[in-house]
N, C-alpha and C. Protein backbone atom coordinates (compact mmCIF):
# COMPACT_ATOMS: atom_id res chain seq x y z
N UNK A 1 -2.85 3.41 -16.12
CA UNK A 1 -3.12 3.94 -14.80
C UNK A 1 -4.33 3.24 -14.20
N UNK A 2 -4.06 2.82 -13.01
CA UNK A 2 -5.80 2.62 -12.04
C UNK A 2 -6.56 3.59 -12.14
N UNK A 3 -7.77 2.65 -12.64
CA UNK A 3 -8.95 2.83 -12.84
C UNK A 3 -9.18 4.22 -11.68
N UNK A 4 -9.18 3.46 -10.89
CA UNK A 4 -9.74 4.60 -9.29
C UNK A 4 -9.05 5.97 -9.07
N UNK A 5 -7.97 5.68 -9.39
CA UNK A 5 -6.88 6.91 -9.59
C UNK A 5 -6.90 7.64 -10.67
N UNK A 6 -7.32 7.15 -11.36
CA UNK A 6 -8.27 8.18 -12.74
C UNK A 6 -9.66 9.24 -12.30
N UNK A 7 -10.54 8.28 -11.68
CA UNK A 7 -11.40 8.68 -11.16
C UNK A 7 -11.17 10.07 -9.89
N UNK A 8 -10.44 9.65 -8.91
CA UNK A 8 -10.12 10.33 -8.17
C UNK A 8 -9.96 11.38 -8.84
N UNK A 9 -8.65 11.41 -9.67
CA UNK A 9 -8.01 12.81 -10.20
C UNK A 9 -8.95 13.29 -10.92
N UNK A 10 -10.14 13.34 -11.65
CA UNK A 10 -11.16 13.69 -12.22
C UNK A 10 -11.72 14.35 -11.45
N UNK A 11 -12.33 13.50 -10.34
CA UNK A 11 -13.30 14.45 -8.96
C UNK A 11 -12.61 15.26 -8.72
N UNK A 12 -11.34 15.27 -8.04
CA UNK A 12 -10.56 16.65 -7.86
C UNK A 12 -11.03 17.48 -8.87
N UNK A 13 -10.32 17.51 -9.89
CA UNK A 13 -10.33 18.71 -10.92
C UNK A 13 -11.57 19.08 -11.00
N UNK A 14 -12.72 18.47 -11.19
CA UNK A 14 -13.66 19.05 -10.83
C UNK A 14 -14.55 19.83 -9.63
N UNK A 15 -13.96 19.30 -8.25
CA UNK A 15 -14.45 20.07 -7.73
C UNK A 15 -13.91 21.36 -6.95
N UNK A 16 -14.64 22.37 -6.70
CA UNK A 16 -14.12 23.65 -6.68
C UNK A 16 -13.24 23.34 -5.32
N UNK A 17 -12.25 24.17 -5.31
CA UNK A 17 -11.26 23.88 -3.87
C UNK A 17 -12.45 24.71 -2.77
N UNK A 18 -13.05 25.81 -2.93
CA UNK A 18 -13.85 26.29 -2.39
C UNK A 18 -14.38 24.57 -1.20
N UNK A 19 -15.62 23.66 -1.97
CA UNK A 19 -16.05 22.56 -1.45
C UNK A 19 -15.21 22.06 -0.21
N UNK A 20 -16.24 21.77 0.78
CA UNK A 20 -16.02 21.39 2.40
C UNK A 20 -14.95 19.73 1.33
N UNK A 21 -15.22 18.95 0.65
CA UNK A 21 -15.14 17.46 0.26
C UNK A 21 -13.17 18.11 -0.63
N UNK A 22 -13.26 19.18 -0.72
CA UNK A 22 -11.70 19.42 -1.36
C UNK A 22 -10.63 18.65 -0.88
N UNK A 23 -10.34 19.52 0.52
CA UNK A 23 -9.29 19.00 1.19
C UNK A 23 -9.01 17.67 1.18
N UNK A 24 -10.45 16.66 1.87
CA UNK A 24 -10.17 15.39 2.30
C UNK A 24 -9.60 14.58 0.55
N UNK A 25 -10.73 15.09 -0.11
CA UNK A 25 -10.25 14.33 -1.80
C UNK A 25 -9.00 14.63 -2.15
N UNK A 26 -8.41 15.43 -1.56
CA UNK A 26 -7.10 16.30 -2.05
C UNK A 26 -5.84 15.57 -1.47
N UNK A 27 -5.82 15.33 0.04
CA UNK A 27 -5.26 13.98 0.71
C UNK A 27 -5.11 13.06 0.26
N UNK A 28 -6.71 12.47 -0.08
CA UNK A 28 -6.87 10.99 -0.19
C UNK A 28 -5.87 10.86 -1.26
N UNK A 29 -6.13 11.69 -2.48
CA UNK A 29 -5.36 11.40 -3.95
C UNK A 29 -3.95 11.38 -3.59
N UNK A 30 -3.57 12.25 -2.81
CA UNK A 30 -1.90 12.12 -2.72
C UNK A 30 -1.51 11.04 -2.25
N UNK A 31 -2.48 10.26 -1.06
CA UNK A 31 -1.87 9.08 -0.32
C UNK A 31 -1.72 8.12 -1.52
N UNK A 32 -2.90 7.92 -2.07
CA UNK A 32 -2.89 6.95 -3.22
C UNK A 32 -1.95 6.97 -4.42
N UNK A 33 -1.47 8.14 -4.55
CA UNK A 33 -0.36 8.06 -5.56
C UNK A 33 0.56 7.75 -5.26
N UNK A 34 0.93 8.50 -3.73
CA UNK A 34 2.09 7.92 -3.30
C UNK A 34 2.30 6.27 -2.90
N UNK A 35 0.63 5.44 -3.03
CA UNK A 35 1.03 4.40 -2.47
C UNK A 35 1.32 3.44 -4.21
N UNK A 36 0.86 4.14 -5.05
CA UNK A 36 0.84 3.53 -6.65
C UNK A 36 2.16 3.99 -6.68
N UNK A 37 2.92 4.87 -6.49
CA UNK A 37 4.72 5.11 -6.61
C UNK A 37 5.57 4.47 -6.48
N UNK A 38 5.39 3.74 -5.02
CA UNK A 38 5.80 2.86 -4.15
C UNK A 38 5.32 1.65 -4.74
N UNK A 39 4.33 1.36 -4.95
CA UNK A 39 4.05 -0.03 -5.42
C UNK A 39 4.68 -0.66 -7.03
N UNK A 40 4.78 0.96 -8.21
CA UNK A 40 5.37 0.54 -9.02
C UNK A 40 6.86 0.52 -8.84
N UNK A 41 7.86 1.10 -7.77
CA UNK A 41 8.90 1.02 -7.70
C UNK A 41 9.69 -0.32 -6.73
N UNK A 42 8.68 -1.18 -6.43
CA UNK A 42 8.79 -2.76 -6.07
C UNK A 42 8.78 -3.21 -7.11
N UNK A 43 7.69 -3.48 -7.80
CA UNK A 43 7.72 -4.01 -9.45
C UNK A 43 8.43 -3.92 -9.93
N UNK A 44 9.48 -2.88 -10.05
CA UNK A 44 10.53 -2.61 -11.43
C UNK A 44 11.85 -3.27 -10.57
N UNK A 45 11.44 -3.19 -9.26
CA UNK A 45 12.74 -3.96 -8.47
C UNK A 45 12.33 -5.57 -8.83
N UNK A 46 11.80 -6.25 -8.11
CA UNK A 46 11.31 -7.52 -8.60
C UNK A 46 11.78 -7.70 -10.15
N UNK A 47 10.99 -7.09 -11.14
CA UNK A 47 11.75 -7.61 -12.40
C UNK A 47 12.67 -7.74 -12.63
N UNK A 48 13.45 -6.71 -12.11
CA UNK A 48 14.89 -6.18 -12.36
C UNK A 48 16.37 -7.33 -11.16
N UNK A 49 15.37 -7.49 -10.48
CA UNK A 49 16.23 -8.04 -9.27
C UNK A 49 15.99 -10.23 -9.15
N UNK A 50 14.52 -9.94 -9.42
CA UNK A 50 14.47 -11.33 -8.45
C UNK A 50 14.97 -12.23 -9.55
N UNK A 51 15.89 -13.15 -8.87
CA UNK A 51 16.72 -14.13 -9.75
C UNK A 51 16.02 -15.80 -9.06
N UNK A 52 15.27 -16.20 -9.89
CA UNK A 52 14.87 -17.45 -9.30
C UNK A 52 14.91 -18.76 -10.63
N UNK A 53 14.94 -19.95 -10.59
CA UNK A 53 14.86 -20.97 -11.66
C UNK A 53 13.09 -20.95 -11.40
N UNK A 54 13.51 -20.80 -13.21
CA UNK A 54 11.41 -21.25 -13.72
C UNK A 54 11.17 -19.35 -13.31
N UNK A 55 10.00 -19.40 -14.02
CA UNK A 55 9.78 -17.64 -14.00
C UNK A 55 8.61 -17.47 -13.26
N UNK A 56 8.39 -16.75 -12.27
CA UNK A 56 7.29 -16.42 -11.37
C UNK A 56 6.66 -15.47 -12.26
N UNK A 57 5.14 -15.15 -11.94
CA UNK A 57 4.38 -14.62 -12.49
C UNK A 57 4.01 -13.50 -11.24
N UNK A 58 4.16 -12.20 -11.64
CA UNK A 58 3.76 -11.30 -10.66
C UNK A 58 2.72 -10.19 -10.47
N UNK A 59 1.60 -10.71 -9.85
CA UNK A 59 -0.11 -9.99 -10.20
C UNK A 59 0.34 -8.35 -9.55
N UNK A 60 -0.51 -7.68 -9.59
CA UNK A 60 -0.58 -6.39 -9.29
C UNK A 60 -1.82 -6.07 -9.04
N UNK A 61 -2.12 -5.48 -7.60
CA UNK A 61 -3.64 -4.28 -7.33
C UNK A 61 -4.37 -5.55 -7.61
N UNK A 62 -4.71 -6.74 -6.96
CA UNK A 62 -5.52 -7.61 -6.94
C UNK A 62 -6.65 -7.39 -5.81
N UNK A 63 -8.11 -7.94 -6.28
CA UNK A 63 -8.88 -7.58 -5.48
C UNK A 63 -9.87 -9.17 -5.14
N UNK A 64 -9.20 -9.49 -4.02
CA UNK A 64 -9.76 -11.25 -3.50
C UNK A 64 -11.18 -10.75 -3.21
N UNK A 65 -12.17 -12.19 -3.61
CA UNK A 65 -13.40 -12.10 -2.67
C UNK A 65 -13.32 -12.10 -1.26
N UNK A 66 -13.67 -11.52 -0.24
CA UNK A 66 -13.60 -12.25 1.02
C UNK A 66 -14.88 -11.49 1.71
N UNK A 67 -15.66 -12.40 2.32
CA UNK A 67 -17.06 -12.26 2.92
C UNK A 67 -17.83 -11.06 1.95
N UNK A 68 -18.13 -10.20 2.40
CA UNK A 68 -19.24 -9.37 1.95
C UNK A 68 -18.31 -8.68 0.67
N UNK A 69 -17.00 -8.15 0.55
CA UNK A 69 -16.25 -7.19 0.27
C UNK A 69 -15.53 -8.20 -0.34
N UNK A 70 -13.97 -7.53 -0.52
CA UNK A 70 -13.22 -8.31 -1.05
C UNK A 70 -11.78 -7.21 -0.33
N UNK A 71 -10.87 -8.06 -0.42
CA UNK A 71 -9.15 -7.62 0.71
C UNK A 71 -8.55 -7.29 -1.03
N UNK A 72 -7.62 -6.22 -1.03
CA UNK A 72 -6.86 -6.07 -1.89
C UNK A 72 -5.82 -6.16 -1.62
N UNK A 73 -4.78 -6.32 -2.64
CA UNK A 73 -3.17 -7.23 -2.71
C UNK A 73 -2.52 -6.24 -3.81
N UNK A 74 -1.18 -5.75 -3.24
CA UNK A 74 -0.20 -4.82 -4.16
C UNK A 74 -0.04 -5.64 -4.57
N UNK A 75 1.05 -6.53 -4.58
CA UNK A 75 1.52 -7.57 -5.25
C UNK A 75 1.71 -8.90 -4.77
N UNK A 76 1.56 -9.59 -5.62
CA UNK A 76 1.53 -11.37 -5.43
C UNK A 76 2.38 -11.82 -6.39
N UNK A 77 3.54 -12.78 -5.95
CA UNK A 77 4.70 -13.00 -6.38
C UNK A 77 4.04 -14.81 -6.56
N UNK A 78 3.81 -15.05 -7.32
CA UNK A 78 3.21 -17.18 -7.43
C UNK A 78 4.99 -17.46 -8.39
N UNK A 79 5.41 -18.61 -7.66
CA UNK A 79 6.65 -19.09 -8.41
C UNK A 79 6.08 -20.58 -7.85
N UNK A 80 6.98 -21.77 -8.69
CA UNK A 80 6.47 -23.24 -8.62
C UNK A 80 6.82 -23.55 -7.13
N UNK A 81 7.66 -22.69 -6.12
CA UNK A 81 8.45 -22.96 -5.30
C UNK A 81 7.18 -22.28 -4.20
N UNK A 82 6.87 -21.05 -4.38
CA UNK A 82 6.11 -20.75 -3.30
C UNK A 82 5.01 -19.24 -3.62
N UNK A 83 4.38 -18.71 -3.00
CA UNK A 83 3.33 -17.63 -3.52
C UNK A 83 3.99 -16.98 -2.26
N UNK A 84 4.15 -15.14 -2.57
CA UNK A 84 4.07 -14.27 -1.47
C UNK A 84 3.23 -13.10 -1.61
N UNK A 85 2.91 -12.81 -0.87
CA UNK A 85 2.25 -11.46 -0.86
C UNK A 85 3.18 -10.22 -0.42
N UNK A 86 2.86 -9.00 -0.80
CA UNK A 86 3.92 -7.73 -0.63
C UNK A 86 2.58 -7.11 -0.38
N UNK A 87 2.61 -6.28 0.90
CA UNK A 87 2.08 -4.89 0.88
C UNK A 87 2.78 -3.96 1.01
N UNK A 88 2.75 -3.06 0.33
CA UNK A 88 3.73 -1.91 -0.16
C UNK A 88 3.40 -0.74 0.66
N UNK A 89 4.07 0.10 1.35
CA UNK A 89 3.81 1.62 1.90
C UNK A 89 5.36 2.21 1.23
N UNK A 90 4.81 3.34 0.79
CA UNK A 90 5.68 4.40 0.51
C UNK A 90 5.73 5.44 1.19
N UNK A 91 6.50 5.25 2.13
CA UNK A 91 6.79 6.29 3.25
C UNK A 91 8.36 6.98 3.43
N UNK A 92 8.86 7.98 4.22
CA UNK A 92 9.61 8.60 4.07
C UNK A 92 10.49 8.19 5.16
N UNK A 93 11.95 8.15 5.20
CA UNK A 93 12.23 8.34 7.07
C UNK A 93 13.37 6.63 6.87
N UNK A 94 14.00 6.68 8.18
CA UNK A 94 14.25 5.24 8.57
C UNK A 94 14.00 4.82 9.54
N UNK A 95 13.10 3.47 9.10
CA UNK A 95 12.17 3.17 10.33
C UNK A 95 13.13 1.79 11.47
N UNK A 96 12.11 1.64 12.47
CA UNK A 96 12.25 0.84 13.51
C UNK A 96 12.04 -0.15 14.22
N UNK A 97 11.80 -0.80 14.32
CA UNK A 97 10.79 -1.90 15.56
C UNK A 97 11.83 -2.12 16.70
N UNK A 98 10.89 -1.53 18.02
CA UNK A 98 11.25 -2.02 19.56
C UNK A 98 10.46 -3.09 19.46
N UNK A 99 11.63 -4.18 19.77
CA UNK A 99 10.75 -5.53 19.85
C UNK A 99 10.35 -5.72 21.21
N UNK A 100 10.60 -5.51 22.03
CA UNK A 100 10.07 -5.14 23.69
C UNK A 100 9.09 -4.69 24.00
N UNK A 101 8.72 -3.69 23.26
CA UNK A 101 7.21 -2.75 23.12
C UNK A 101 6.34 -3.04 22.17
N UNK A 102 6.58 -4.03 21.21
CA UNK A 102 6.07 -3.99 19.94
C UNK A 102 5.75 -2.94 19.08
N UNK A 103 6.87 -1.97 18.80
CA UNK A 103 5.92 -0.74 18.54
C UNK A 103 7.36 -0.35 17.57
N UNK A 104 6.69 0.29 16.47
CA UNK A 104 7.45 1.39 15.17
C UNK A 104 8.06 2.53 15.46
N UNK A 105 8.92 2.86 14.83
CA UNK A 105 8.96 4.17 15.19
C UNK A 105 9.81 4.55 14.01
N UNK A 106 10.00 5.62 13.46
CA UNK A 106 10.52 6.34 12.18
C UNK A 106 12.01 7.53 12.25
N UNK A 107 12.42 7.76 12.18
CA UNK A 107 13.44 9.14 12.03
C UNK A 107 12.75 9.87 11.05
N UNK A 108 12.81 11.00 10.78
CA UNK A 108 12.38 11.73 9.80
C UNK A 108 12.97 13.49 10.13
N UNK A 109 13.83 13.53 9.20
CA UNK A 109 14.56 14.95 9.49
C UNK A 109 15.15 15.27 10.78
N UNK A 110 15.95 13.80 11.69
CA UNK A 110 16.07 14.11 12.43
C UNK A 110 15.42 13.87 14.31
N UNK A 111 13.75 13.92 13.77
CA UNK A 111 12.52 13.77 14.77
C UNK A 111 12.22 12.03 14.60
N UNK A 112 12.17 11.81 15.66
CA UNK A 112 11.55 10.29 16.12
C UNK A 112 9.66 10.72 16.11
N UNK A 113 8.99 9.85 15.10
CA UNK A 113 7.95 9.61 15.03
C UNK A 113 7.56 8.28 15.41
N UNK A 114 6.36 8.33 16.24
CA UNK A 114 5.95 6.86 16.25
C UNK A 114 4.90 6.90 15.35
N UNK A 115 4.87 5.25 15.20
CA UNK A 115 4.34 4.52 14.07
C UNK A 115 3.12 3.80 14.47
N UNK A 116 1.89 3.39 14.03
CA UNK A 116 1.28 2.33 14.07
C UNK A 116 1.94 0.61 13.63
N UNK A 117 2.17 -0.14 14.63
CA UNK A 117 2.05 -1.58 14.02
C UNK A 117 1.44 -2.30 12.80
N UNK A 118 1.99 -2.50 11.53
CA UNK A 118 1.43 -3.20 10.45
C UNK A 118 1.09 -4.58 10.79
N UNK A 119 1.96 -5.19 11.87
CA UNK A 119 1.33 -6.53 12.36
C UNK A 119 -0.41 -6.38 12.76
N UNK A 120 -0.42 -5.32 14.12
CA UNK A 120 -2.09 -5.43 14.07
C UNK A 120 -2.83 -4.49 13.33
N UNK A 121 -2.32 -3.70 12.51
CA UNK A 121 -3.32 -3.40 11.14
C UNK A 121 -3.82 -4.90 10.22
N UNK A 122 -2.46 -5.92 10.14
CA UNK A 122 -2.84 -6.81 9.49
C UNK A 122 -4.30 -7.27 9.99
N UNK A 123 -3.99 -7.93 11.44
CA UNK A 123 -4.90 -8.85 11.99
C UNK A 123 -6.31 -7.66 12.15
N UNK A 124 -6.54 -6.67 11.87
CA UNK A 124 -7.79 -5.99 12.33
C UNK A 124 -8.03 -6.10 10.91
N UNK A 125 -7.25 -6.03 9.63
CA UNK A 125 -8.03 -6.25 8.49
C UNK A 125 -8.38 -7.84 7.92
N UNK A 126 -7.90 -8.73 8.76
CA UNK A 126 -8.07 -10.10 8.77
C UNK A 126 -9.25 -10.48 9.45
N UNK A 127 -9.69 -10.13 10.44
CA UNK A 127 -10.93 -10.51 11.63
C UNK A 127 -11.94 -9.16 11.73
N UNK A 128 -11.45 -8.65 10.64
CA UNK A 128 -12.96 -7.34 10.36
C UNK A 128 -13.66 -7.19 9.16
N UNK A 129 -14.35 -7.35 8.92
CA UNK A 129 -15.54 -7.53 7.70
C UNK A 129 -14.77 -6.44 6.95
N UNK A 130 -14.38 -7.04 5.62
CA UNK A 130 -14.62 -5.73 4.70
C UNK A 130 -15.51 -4.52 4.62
N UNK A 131 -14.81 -3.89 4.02
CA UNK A 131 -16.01 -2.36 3.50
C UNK A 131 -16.43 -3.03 1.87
């Protein structure tokens, strides 16, 4: 298990649900599991699926230097042919893109949700200083 996701689930259990810091820790942990769910259920696809000559090597939860901080990477696929990157969301629904509007949008039980753009999430975590 990640390190951090150890940690997390520790702070939880320790702190009283009573604590103003419950709720938000209580969130945070679910997003993160759900995004470690999702990220191990690419992995087992990839192994299971990707058929290529010569064997790619596939990193996991990588953490690059970049300026002050460092950008983290679900997975990185390096084969002699080419390197990709995967960022993984584990989300619910079937999603959309209006290419006219540039903009997401989801089904979910029915209800149309809109979405934030992962294109400019990319570029705001590309041209913004790490944390």
């Amino acid at each position: 298990m990640n390190e951090q996701l150890l940690a997390q689930m520790i702070l939880l259990e320790r702190l009283p649900k009573s604590h103003g810091a419950w709720q938000p820790a209580a969130a945070d942990l679910k997003n993160a599991l759900a995004g470690a769910r999702g990220e191990s259920r690419v992995l087992s696809l990839l192994r299971r699926e990707l058929v290529l000559e010569g064997q790619p090597v596939i990193l996991t939860d990588l953490h690059v230097p970049y300026g002050q901080g460092s950008a983290q990477i679900d997975l990185l696929v390096v084969h002699q042919s080419f390197i990709c990157v995967l960022e993984v969301k584990n989300m619910k629904g079937d999603f959309y893109f209006d290419s006219s509007h540039h903009q997401f949008h989801r089904m979910v039980d029915g209800r149309m949700e809109g979405m934030k753009n992962p294109e400019s999430q990319l570029h705001r975590a590309v041209t913004m200083p790490m944390k």
